[in-house]
N, C-alpha and C. Protein backbone atom coordinates (compact mmCIF):
# COMPACT_ATOMS: atom_id res chain seq x y z
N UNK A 1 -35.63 12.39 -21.38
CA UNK A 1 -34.40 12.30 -20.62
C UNK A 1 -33.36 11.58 -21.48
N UNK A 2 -32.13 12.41 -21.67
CA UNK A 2 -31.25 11.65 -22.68
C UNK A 2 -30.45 10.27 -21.84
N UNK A 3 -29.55 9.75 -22.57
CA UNK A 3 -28.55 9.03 -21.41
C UNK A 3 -27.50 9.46 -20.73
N UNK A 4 -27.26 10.54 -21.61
CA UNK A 4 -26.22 11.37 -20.95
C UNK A 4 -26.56 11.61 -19.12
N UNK A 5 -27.91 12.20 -19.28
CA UNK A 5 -28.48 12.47 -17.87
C UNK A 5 -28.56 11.41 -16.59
N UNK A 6 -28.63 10.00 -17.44
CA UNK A 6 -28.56 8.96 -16.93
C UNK A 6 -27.27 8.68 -16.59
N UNK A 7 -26.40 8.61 -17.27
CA UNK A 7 -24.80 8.66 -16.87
C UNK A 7 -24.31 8.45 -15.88
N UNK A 8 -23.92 7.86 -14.86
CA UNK A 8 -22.85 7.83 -14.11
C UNK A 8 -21.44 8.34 -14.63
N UNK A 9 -21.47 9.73 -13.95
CA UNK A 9 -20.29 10.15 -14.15
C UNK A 9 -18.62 9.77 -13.63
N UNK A 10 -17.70 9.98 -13.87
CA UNK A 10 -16.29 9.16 -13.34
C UNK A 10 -16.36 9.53 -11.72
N UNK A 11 -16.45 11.00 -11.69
CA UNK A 11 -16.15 10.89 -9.84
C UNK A 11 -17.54 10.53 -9.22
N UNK A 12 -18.74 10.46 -9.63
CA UNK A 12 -20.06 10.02 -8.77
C UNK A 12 -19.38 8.72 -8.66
N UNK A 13 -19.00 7.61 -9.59
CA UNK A 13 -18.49 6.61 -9.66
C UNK A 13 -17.17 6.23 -8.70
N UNK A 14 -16.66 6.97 -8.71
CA UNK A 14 -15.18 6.63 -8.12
C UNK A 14 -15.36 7.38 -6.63
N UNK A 15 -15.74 8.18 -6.54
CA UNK A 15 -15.82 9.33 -5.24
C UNK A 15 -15.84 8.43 -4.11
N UNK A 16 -17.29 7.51 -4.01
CA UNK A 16 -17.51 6.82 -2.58
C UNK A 16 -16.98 5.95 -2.00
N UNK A 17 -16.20 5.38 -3.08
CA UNK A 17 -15.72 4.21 -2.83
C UNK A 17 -14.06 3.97 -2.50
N UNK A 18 -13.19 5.56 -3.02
CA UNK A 18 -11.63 6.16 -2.46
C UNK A 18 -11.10 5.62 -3.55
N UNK A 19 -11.16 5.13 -4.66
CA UNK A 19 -10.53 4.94 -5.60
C UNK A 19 -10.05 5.81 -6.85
N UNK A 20 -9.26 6.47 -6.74
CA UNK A 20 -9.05 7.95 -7.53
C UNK A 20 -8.66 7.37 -8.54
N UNK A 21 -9.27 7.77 -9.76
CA UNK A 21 -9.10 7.62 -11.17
C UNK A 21 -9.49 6.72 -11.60
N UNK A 22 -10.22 5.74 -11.82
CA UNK A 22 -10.17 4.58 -12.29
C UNK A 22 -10.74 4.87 -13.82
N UNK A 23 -11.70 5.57 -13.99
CA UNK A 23 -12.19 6.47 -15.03
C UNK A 23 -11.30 7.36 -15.72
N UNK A 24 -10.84 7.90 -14.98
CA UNK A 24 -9.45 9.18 -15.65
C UNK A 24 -9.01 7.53 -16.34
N UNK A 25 -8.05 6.82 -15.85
CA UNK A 25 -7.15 5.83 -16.32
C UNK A 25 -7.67 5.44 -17.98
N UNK A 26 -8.60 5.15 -17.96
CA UNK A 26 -9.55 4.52 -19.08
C UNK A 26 -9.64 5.56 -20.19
N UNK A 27 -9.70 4.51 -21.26
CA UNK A 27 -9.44 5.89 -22.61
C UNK A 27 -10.93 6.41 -22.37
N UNK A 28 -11.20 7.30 -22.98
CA UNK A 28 -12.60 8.16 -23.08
C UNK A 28 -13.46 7.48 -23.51
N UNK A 29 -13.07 6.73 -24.50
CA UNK A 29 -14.40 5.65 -26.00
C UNK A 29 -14.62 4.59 -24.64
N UNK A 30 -13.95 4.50 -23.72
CA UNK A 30 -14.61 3.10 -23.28
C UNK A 30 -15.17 3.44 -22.33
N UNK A 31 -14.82 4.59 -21.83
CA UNK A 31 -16.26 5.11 -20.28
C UNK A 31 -17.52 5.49 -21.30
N UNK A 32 -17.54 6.00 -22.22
CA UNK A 32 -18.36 6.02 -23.14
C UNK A 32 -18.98 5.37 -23.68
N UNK A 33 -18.71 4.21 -23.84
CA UNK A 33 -19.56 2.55 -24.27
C UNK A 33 -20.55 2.09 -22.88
N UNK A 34 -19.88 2.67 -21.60
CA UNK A 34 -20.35 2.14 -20.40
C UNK A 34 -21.80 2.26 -20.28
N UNK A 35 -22.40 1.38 -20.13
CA UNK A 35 -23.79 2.52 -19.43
C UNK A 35 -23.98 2.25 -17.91
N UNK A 36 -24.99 3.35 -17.88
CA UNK A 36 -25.19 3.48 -16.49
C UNK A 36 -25.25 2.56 -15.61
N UNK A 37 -25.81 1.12 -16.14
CA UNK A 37 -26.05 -0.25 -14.92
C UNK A 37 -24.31 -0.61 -14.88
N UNK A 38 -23.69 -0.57 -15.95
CA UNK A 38 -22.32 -1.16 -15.90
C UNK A 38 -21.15 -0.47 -14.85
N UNK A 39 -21.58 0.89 -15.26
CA UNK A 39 -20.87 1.89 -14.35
C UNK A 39 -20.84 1.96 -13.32
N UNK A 40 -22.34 1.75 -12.76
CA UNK A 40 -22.91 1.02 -10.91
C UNK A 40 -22.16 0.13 -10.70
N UNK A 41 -22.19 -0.66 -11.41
CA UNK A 41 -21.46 -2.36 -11.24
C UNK A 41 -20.19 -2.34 -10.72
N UNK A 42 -19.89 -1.29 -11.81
CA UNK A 42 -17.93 -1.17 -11.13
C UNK A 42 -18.02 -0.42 -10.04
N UNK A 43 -18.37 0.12 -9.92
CA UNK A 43 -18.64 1.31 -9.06
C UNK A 43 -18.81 0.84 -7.87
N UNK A 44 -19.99 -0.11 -7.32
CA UNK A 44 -20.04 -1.42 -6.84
C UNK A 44 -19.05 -2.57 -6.30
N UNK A 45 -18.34 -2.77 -7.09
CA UNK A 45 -17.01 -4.07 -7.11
C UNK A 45 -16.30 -3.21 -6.51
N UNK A 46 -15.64 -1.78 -6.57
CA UNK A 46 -14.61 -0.99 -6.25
C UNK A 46 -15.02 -1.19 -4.35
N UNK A 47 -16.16 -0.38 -4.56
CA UNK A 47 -16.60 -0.14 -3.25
C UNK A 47 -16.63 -1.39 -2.22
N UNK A 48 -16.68 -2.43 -2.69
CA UNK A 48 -16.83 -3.75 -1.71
C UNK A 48 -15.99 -4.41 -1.25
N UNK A 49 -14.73 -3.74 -1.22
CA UNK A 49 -12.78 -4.04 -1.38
C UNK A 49 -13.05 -4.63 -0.10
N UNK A 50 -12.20 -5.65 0.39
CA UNK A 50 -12.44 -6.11 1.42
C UNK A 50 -11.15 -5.63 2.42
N UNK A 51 -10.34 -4.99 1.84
CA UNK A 51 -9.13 -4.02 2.17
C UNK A 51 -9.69 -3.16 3.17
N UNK A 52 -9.65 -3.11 4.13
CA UNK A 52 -9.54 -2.01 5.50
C UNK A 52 -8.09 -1.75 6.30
N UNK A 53 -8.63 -0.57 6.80
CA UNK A 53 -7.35 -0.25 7.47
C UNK A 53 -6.98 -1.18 8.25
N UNK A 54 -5.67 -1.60 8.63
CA UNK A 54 -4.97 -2.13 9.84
C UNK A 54 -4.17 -1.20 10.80
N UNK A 55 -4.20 -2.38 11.80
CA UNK A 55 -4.09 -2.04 13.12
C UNK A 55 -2.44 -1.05 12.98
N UNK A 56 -1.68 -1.62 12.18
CA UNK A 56 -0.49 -1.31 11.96
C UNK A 56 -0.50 -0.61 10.61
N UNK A 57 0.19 0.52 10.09
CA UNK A 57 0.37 1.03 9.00
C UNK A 57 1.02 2.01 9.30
N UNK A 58 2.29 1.78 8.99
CA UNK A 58 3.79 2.72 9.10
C UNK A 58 3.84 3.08 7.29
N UNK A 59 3.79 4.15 7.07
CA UNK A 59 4.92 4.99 5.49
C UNK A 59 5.26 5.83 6.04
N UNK A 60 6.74 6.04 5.24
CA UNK A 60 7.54 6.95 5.22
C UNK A 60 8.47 6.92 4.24
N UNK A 61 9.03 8.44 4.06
CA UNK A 61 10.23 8.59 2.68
C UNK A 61 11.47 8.34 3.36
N UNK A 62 12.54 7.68 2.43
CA UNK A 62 14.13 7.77 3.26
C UNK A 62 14.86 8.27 2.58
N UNK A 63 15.17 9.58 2.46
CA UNK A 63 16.50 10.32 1.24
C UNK A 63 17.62 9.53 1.50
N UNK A 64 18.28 9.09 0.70
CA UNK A 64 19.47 7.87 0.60
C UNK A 64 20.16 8.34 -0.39
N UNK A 65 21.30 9.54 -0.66
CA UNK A 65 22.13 9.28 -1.53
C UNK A 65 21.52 10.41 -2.94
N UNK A 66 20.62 11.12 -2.24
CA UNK A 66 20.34 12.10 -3.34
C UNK A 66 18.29 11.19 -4.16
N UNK A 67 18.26 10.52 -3.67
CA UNK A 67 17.27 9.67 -4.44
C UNK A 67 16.24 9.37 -2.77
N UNK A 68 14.86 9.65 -3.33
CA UNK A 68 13.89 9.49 -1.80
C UNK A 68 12.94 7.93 -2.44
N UNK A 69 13.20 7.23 -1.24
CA UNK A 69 12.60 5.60 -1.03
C UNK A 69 12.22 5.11 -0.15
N UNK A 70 10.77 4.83 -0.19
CA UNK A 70 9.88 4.45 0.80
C UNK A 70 9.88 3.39 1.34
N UNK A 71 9.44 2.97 2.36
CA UNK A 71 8.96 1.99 3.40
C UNK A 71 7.47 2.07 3.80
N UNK A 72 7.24 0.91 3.91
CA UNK A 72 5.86 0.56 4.20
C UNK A 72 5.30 -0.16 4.86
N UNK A 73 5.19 -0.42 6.12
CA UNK A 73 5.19 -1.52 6.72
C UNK A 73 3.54 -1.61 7.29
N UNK A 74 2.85 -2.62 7.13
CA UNK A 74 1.75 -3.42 7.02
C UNK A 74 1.47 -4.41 7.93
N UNK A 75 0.84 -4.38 9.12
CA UNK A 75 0.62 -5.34 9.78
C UNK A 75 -1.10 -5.61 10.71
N UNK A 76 -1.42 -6.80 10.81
CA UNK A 76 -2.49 -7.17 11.50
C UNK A 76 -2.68 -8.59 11.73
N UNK A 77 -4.29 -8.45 11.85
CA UNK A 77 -4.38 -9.92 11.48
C UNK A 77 -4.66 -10.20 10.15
N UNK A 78 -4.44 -12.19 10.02
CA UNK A 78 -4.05 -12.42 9.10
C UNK A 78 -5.56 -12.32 7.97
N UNK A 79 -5.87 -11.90 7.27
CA UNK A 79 -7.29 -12.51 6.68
C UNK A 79 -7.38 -12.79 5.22
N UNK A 80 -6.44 -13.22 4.51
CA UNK A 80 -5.94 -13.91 3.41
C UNK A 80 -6.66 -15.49 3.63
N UNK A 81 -6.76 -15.54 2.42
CA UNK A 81 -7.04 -17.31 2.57
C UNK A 81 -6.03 -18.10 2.00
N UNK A 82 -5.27 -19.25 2.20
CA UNK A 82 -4.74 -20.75 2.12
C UNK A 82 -4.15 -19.95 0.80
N UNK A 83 -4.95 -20.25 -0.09
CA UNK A 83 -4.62 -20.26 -1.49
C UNK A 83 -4.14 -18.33 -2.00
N UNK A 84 -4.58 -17.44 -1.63
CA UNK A 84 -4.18 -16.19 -1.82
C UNK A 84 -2.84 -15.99 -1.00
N UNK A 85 -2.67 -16.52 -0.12
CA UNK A 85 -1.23 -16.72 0.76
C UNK A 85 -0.33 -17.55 0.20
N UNK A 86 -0.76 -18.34 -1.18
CA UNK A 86 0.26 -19.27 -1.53
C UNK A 86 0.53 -18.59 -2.80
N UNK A 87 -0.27 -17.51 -3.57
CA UNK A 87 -0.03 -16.92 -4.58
C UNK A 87 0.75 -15.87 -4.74
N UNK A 88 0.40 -14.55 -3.23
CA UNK A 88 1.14 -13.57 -2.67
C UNK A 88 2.61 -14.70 -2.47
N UNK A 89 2.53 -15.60 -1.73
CA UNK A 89 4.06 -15.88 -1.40
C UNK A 89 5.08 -16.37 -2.99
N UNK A 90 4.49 -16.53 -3.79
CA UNK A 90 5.48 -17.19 -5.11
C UNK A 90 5.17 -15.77 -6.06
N UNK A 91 3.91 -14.70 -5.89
CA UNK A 91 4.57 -13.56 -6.52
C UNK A 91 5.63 -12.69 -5.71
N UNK A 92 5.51 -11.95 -4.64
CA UNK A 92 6.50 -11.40 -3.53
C UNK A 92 7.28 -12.50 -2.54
N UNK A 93 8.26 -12.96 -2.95
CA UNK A 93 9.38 -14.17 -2.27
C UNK A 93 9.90 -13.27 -1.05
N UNK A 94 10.15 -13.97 0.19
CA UNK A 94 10.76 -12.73 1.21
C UNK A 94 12.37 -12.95 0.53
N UNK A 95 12.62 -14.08 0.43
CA UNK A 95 14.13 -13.70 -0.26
C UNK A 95 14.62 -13.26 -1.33
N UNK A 96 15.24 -12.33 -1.16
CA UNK A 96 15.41 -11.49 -2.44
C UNK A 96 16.66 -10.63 -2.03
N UNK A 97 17.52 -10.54 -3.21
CA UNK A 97 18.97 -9.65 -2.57
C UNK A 97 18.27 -8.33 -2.00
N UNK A 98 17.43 -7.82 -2.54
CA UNK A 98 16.98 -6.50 -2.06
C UNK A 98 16.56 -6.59 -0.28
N UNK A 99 15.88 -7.47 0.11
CA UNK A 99 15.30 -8.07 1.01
C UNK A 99 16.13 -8.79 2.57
N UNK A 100 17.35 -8.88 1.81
CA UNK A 100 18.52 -9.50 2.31
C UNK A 100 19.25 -7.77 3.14
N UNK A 101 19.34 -7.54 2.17
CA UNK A 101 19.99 -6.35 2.01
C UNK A 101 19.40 -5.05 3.46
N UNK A 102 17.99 -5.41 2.84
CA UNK A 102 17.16 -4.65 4.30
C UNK A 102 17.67 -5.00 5.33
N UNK A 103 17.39 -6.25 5.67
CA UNK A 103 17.36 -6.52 7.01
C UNK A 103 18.41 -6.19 7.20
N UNK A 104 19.57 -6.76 6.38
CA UNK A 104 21.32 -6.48 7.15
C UNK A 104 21.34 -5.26 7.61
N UNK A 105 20.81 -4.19 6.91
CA UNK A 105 20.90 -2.55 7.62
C UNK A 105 19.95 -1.77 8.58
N UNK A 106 19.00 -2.95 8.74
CA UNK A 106 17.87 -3.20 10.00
C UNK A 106 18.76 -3.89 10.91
N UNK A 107 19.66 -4.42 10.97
CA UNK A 107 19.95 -5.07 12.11
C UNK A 107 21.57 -4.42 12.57
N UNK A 108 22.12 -3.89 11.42
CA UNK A 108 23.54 -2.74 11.50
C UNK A 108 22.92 -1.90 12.71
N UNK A 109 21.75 -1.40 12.29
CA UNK A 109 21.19 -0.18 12.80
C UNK A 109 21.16 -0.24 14.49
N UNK A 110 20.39 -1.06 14.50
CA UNK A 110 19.54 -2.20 15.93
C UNK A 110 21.40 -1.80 16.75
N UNK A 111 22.21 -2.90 15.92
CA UNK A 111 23.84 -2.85 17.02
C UNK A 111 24.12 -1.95 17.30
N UNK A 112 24.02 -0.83 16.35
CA UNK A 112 24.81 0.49 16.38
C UNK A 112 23.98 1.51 17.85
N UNK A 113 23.05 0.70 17.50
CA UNK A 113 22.06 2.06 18.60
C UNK A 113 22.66 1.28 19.79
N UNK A 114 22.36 -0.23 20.30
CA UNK A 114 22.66 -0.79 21.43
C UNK A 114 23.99 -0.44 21.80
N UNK A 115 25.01 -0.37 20.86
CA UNK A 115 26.38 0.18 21.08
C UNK A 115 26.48 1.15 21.92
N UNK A 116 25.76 2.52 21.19
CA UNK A 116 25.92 4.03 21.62
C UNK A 116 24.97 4.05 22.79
N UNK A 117 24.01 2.93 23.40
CA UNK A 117 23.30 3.53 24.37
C UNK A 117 24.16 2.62 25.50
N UNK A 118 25.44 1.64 25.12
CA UNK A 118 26.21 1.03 26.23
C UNK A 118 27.23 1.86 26.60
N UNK A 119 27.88 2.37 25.68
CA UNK A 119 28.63 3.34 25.82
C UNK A 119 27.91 4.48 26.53
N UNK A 120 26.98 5.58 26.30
CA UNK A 120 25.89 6.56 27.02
C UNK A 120 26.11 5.76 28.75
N UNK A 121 25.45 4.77 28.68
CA UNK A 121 25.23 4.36 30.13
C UNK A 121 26.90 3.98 30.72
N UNK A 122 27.61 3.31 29.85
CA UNK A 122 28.69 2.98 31.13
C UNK A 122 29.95 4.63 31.04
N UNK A 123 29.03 5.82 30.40
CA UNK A 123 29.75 6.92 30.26
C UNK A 123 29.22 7.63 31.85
N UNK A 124 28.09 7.58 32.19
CA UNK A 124 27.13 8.55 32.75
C UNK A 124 27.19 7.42 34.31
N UNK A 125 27.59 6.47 34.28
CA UNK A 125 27.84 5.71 35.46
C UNK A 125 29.05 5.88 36.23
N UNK A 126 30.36 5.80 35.35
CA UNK A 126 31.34 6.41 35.91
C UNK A 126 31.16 7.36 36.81
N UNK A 127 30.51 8.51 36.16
CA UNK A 127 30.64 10.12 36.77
C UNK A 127 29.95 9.93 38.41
């Protein structure tokens, strides 16, 4: 039996665990150095993500101006620890002009609708 046969191949490897490519990504010489216990291993680590779905998970595209930009919104409970919550918060800052910028047209939006549904109602009350 050669090692080839032994092999863990990229998608036996990547398949179970939903991680597309991780093998494609990698130059060829180095899935090639891998052997089979190492390949489990990752294969292994991938699969044990402690990432599950949440309760909340909104995407969507927004065409804006000729150019399409997503939203993503993410919510549950919390299950980060102390210290991964203090690392996420000083790499992704909520303040940020970009961030600023959201909300102001999250909350344009919010008036504009309450506007047109005061107007709707004190239109349809008259009559």
């Amino acid at each position: 039996m050669s090692a080839k046969d032994n092999a863990v191949t990229a998608d036996e490897a990547v398949g179970a665990s939903g991680s597309i490519g991780l093998f494609d990504r990698l130059p060829e010489w180095v899935v090639d150095t891998l052997s089979a216990e190492q390949k489990k291993a990752i294969h292994q680590a991938i699969g044990d993500s402690l990432w599950t779905a949440s309760p909340v998970n909104i995407r969507f595209t927004v065409p804006f101006f000729g150019k399409k930009y997503y939203v993503t919104i993410v919510g549950g409970g919390e299950r980060r620890g102390p210290e991964r919550q203090i690392k996420d918060r000083n790499k992704y800052p909520l303040r940020t002009v970009a961030n600023v910028f959201f909300f102001i047209g999250l909350v344009t939006l919010f008036y504009l609708l309450a506007l047109f549904v005061l107007a709707l109602q004190s239109a349809i009350i008259e009559f």
